[in-house]
Protein backbone atom coordinates (compact mmCIF):
# COMPACT_ATOMS: atom_id res chain seq x y z
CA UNK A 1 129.64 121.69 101.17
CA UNK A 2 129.53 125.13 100.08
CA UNK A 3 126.70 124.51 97.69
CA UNK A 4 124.59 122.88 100.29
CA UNK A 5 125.50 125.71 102.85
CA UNK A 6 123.71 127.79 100.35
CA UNK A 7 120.96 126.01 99.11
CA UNK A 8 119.88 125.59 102.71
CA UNK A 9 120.25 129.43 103.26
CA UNK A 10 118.46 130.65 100.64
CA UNK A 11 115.48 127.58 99.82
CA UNK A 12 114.46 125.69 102.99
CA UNK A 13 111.53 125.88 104.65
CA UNK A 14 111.62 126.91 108.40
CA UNK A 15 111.03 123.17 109.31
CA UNK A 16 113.87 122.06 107.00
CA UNK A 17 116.20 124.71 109.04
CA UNK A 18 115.05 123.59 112.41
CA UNK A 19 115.72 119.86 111.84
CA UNK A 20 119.33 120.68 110.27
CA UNK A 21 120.37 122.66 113.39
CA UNK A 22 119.03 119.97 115.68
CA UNK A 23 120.89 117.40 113.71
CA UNK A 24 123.76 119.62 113.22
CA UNK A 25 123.32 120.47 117.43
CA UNK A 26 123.05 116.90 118.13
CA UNK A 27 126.06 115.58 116.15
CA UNK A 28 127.97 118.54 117.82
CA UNK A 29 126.66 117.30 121.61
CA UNK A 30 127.71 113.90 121.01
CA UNK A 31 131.27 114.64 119.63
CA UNK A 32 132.38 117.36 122.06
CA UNK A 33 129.88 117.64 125.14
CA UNK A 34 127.55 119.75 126.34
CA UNK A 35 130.26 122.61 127.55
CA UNK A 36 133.10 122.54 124.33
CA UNK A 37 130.48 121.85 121.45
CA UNK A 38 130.30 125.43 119.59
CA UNK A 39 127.35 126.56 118.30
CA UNK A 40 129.17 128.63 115.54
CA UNK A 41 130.30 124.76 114.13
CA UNK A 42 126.46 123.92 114.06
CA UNK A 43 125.10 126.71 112.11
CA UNK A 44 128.20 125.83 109.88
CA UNK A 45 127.16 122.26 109.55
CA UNK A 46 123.39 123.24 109.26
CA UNK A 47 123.88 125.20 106.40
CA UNK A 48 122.71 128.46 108.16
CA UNK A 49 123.69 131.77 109.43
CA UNK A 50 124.43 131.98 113.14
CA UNK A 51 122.11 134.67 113.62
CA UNK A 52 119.67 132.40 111.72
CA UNK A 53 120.18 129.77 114.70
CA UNK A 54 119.75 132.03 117.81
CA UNK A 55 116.78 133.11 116.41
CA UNK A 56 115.64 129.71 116.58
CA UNK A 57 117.30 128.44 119.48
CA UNK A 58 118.50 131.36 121.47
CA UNK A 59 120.88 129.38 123.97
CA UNK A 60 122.64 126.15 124.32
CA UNK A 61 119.64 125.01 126.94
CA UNK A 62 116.83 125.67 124.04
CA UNK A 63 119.19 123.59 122.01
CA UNK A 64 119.47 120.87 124.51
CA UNK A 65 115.89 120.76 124.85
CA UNK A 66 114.86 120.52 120.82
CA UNK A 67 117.45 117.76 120.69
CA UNK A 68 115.32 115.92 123.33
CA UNK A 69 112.03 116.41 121.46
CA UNK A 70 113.31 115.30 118.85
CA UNK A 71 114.57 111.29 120.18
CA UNK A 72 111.31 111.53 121.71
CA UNK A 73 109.70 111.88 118.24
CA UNK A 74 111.82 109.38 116.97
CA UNK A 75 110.56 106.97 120.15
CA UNK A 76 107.23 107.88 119.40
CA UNK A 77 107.60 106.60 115.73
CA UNK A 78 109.75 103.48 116.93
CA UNK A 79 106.88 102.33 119.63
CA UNK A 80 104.31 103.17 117.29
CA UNK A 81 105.75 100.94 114.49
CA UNK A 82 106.85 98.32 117.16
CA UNK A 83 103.52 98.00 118.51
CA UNK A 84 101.25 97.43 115.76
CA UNK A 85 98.47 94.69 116.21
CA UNK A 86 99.68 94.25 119.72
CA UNK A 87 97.92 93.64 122.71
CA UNK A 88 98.61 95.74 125.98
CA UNK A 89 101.08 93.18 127.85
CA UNK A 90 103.00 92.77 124.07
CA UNK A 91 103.08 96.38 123.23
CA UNK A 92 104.39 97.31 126.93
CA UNK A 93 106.94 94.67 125.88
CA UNK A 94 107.61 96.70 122.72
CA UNK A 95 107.79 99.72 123.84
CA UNK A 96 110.26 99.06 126.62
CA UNK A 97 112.92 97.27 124.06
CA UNK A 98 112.22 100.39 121.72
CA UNK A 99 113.34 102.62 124.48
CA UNK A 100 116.32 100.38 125.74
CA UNK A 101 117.73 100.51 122.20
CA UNK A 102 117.45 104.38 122.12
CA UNK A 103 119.06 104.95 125.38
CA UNK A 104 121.59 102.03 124.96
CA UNK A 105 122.37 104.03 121.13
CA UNK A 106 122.42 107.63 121.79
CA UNK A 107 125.30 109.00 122.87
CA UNK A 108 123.31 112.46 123.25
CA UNK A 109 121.52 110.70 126.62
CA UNK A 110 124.81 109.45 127.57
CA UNK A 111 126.29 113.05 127.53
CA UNK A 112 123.29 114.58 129.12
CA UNK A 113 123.44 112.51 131.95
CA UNK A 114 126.98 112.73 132.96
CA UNK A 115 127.30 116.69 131.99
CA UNK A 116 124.07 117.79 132.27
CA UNK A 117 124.11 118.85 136.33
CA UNK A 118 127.54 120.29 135.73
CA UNK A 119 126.90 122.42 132.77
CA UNK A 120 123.31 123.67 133.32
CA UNK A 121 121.38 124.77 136.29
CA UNK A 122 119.82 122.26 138.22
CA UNK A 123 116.52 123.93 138.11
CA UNK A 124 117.08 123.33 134.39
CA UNK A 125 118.22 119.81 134.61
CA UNK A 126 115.06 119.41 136.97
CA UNK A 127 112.76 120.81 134.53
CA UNK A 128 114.12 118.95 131.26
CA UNK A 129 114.18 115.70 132.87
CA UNK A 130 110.69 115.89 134.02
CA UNK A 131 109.30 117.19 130.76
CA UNK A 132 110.64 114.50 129.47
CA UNK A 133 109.68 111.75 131.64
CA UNK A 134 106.13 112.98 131.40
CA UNK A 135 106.19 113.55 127.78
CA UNK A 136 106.90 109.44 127.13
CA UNK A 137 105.24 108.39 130.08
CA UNK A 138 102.11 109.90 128.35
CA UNK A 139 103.00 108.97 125.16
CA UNK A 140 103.72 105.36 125.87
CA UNK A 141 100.00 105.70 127.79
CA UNK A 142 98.35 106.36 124.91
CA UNK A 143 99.86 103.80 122.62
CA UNK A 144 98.78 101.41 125.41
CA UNK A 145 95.32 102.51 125.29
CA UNK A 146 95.54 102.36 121.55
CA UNK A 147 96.64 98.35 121.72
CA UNK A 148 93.03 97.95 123.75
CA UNK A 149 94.14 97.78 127.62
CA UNK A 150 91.12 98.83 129.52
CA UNK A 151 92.59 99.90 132.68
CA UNK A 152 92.47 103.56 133.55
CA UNK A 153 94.33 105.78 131.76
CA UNK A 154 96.37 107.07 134.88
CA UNK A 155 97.16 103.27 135.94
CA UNK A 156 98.66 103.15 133.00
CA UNK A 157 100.37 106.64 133.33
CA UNK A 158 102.54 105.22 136.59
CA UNK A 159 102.89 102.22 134.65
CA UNK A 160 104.52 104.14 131.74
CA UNK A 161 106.33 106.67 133.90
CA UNK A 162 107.58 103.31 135.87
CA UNK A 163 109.06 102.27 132.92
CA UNK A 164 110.53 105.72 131.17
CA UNK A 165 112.16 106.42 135.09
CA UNK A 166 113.89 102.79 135.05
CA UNK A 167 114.88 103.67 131.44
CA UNK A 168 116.42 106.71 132.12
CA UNK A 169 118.15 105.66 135.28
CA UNK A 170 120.13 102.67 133.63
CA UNK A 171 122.49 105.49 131.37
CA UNK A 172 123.61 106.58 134.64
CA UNK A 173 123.91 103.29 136.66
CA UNK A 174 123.57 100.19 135.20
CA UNK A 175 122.74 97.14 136.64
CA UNK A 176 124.64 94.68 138.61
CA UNK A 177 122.04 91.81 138.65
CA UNK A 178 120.47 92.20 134.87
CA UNK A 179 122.29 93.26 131.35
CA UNK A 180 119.43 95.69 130.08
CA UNK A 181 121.37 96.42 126.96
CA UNK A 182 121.27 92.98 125.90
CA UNK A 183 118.18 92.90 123.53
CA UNK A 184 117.02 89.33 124.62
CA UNK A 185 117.25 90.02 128.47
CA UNK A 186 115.62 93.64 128.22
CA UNK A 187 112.96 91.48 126.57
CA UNK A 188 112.67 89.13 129.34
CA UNK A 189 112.60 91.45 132.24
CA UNK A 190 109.83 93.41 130.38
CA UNK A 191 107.94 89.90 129.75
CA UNK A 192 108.21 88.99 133.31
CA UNK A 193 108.16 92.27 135.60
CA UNK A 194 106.19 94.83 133.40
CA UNK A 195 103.47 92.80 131.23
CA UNK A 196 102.28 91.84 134.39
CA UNK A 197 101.29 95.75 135.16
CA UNK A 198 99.47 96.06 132.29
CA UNK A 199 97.18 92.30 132.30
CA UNK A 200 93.91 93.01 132.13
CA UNK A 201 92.59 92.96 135.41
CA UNK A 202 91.06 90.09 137.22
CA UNK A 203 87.22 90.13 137.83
């Protein structure tokens, strides 16, 4: 551990550092929540210096947030995989299992949603939520204009934040009427109430 400590001190790149800390950051959230994780623990498990770290991320919020952008990169590979050689009303399909499977699997979004208010301000919480529901909403926007729908871009923009809000809202209550985390029924609620929003319009 030692060696590897090292080695990442003295020979990785900037990028290398800055995706050990997050991983380091995000193991640490998920283990010990947002207040009790210590960010001494994940410059030790990122191999680097602590001063290394709050040059990077100078606070616990900045680390929060890089820990976001970071599932959201790994969503944004997921959908884009998912939805090759779809059309629209499949990829919308896609991309809503994809991000089911994310939220229903991270214990990071878990943590965030039940700490998150508590432990930062709520102009904070405000801000990071929003970023981030506009961040996929135009991400999954522009892999639906990449499977060929012809609507306008900013239908499918409410149709995509739709989607991300109803996402995001099942970590903190989930449904009484239909098991989301259940891969086959998030499939059929996106095939019956979202492909719909995204049909190519009737002339």
């Amino acid at each position: 551990m030692v060696l590897v400590e090292m080695s990442l001190r003295t020979s990785a790149t900037p990028d290398e550092q800055r995706e050990a800390i997050l991983e380091a950051a995000q193991s640490e959230f998920e283990r010990f929540g947002l207040r009790k994780s210590s960010v001494d623990d994940m410059a030790r498990e990122a191999g680097v210096s602590r001063s290394t770290l709050y040059r990077r991320f100078p606070n616990k919020e900045s680390l929060i947030i890089g820990v976001l952008s970071k599932i959201g990169g790994g969503l944004l590979e997921r959908l884009e995989a998912a939805t090759r050689s779809c059309d629209p009303e499949q990829a919308v399909v896609e991309a809503f299992c994809a991000a089911m499977d994310i939220v229903v699997s991270s214990p990071f979004l878990r943590t965030l949603a039940l700490e998150g208010s508590v432990f930062l301000p709520h102009n904070a919480v405000v801000k990071m939520r929003r970023k981030l529901v506009d961040d996929m909403a135009i991400r999954i926007a522009k892999v639906l204009k990449k499977c060929g729908s012809t609507r306008e871009f900013k239908d499918l923009l409410v149709v995509s934040e739709t989607m991300v809000r109803l996402v995001l809202s099942h970590i903190e209550t989930t449904s009484s009427f239909v098991n989301l985390e259940n891969p086959d029924d998030a499939r059929q609620f996106g095939e019956r109430y979202l492909a719909p929003l995204v049909a190519e319009p009737t002339k």
